[in-house]
N, C-alpha and C. Protein backbone atom coordinates (compact mmCIF):
# COMPACT_ATOMS: atom_id res chain seq x y z
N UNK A 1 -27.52 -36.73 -0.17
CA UNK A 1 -28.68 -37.57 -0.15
C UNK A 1 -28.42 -38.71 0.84
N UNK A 2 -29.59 -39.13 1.76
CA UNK A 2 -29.30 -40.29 2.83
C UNK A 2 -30.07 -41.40 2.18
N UNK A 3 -29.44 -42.38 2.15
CA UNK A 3 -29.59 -43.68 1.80
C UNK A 3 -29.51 -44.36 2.77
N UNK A 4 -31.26 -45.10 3.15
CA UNK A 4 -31.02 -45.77 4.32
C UNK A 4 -30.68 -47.43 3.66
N UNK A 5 -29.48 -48.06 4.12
CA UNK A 5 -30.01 -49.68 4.11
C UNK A 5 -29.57 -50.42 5.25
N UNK A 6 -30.35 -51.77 5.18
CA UNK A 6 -29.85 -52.50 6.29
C UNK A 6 -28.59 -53.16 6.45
N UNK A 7 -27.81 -53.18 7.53
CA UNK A 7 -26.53 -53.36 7.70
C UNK A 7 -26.48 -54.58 8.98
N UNK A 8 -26.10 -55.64 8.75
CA UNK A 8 -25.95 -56.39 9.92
C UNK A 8 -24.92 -55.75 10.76
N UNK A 9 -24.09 -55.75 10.20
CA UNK A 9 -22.66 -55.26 11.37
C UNK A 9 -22.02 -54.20 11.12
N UNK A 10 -21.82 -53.53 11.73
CA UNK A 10 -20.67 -52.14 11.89
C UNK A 10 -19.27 -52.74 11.34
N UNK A 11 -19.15 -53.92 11.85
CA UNK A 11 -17.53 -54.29 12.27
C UNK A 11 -16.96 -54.82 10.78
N UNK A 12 -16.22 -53.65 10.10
CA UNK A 12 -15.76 -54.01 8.53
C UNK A 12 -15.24 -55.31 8.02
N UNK A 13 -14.73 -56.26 9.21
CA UNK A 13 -14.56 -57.46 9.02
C UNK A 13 -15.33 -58.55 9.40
N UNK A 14 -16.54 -58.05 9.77
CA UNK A 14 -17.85 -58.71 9.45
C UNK A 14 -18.85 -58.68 8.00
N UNK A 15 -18.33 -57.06 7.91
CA UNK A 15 -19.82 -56.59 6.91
C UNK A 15 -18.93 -56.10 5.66
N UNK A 16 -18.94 -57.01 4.29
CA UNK A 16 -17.97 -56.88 3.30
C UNK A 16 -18.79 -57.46 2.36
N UNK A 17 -18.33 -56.64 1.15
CA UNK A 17 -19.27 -57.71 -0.09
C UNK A 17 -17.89 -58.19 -1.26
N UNK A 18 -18.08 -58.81 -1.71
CA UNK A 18 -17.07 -59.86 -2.49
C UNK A 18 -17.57 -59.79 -4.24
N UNK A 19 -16.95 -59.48 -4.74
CA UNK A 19 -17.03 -59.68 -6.34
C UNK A 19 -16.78 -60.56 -6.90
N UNK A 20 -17.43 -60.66 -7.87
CA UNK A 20 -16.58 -62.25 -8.86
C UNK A 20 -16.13 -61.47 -9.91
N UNK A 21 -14.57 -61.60 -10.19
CA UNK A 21 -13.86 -61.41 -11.06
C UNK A 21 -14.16 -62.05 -12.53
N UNK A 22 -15.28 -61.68 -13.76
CA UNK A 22 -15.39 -62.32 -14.91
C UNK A 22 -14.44 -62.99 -15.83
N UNK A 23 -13.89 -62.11 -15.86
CA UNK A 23 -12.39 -62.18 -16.55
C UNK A 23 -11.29 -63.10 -16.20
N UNK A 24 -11.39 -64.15 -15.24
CA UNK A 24 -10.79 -64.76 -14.67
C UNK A 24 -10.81 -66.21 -15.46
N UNK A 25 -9.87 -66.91 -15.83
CA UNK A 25 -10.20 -67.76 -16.39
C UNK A 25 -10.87 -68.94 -16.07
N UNK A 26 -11.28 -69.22 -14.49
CA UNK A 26 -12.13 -69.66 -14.82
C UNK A 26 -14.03 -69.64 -14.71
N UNK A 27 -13.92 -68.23 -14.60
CA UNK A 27 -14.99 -67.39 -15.08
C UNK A 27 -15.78 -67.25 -16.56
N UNK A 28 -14.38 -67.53 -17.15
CA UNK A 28 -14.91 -66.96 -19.00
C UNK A 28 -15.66 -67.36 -19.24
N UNK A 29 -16.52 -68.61 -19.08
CA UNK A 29 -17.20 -69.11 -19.70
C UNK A 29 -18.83 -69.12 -18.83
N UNK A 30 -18.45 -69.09 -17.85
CA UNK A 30 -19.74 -68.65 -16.76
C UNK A 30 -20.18 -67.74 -16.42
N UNK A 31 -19.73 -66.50 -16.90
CA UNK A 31 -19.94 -65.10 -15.86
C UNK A 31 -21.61 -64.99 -15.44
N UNK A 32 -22.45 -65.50 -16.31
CA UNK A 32 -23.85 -65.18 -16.40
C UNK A 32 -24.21 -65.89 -15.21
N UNK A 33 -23.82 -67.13 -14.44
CA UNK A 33 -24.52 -67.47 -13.49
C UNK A 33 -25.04 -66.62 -12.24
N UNK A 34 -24.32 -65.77 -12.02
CA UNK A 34 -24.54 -64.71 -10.76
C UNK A 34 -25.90 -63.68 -11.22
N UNK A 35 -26.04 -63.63 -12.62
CA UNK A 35 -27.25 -63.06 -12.98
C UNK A 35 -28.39 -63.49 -12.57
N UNK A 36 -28.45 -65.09 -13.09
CA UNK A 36 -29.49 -66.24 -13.17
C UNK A 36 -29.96 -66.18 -11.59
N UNK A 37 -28.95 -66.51 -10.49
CA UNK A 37 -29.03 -66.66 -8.89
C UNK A 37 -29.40 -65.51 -8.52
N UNK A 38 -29.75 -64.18 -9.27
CA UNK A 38 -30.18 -62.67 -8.86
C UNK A 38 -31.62 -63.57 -9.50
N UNK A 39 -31.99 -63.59 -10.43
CA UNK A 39 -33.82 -63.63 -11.20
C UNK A 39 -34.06 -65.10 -9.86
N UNK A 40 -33.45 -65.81 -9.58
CA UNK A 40 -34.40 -66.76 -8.79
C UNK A 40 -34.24 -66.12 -7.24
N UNK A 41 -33.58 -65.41 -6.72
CA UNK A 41 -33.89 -64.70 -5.71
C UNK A 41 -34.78 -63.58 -5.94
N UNK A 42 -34.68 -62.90 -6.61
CA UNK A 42 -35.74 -62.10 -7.00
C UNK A 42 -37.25 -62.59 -7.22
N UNK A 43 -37.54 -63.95 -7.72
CA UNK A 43 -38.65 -64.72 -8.10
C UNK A 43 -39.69 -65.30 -6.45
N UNK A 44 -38.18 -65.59 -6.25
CA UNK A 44 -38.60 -66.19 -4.93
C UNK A 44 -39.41 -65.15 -3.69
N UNK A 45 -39.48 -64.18 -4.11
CA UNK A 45 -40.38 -62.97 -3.08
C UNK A 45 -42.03 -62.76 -4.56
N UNK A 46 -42.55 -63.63 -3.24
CA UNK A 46 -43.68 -63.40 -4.50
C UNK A 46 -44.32 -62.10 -4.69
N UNK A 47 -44.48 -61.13 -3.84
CA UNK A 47 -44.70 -59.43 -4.41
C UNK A 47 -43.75 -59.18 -5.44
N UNK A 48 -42.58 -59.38 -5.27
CA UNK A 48 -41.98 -58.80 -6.27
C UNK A 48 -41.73 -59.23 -7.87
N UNK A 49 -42.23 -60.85 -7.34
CA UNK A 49 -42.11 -61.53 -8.92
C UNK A 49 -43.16 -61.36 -9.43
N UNK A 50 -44.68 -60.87 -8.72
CA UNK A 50 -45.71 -60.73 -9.73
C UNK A 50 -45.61 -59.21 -10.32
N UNK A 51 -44.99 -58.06 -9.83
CA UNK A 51 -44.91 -57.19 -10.31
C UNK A 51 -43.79 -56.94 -11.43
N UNK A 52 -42.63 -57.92 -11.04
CA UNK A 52 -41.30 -58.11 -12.19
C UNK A 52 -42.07 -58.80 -13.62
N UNK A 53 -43.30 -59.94 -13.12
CA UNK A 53 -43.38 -60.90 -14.14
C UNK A 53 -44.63 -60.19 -14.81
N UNK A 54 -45.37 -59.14 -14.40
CA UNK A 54 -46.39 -58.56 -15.01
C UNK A 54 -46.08 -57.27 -16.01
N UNK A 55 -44.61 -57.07 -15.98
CA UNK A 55 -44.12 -55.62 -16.36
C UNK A 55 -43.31 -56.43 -17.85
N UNK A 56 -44.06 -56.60 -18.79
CA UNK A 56 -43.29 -57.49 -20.24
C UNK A 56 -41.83 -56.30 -20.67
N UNK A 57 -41.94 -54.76 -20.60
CA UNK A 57 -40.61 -54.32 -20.60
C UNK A 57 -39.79 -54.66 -19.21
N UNK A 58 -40.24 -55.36 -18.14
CA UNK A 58 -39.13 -55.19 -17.53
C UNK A 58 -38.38 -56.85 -17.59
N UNK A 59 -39.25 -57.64 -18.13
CA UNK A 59 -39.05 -59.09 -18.35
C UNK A 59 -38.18 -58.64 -19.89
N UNK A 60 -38.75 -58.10 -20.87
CA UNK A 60 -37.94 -58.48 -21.92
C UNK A 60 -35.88 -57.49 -21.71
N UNK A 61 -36.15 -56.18 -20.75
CA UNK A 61 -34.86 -55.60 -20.46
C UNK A 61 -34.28 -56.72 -19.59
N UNK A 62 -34.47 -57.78 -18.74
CA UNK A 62 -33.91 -58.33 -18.20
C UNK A 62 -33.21 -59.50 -19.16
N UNK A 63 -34.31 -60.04 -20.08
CA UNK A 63 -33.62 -60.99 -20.50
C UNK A 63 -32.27 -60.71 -21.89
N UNK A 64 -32.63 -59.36 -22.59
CA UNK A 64 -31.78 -58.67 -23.06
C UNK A 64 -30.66 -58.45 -22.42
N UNK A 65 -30.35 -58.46 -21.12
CA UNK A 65 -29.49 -58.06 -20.57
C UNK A 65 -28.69 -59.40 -20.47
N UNK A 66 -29.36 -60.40 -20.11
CA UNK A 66 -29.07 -61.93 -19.85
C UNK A 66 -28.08 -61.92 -21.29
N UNK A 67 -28.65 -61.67 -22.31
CA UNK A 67 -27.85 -61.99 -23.41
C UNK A 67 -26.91 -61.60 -23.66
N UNK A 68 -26.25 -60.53 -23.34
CA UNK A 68 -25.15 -60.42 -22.93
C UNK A 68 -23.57 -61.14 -22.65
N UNK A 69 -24.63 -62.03 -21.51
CA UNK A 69 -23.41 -62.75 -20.76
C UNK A 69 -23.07 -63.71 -21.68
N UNK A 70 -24.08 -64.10 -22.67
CA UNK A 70 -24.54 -65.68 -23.07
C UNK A 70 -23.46 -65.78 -24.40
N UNK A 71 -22.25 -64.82 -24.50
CA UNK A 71 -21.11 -65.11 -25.27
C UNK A 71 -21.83 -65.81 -27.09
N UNK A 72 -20.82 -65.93 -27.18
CA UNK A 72 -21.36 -65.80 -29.26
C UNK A 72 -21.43 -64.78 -30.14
């Protein structure tokens, strides 16, 4: 299967993606922020936030998912 996406650079030490390690101590207590900075980039394209914010299963699977991170 071809999967097209956009790629700025060929050059592997240009074009790299980086993880955040959760488990890290000083992660433990934050991991959820990288979620939160996904829903306001996501929000911020208004096609996509009126179709994210009009879909109540896809608002309530998201925030289910949020809970998750939210430790307790």
């Amino acid at each position: 299967m071809n999967v097209p996406f956009l790629c700025g650079s060929l050059d592997l030490h240009q074009n790299f993606h980086q993880v955040v390690d959760c488990s890290h101590e000083s992660m433990k207590d934050h991991c959820y922020w990288p979620i939160i900075s996904d829903l306001i980039n996501l929000l911020s394209h208004e096609d996509i936030a009126y179709k994210f914010l009009s879909d109540m299963k896809l608002v309530t699977m998201w925030l289910d998912f949020l809970s998750y991170f939210q430790g307790g």
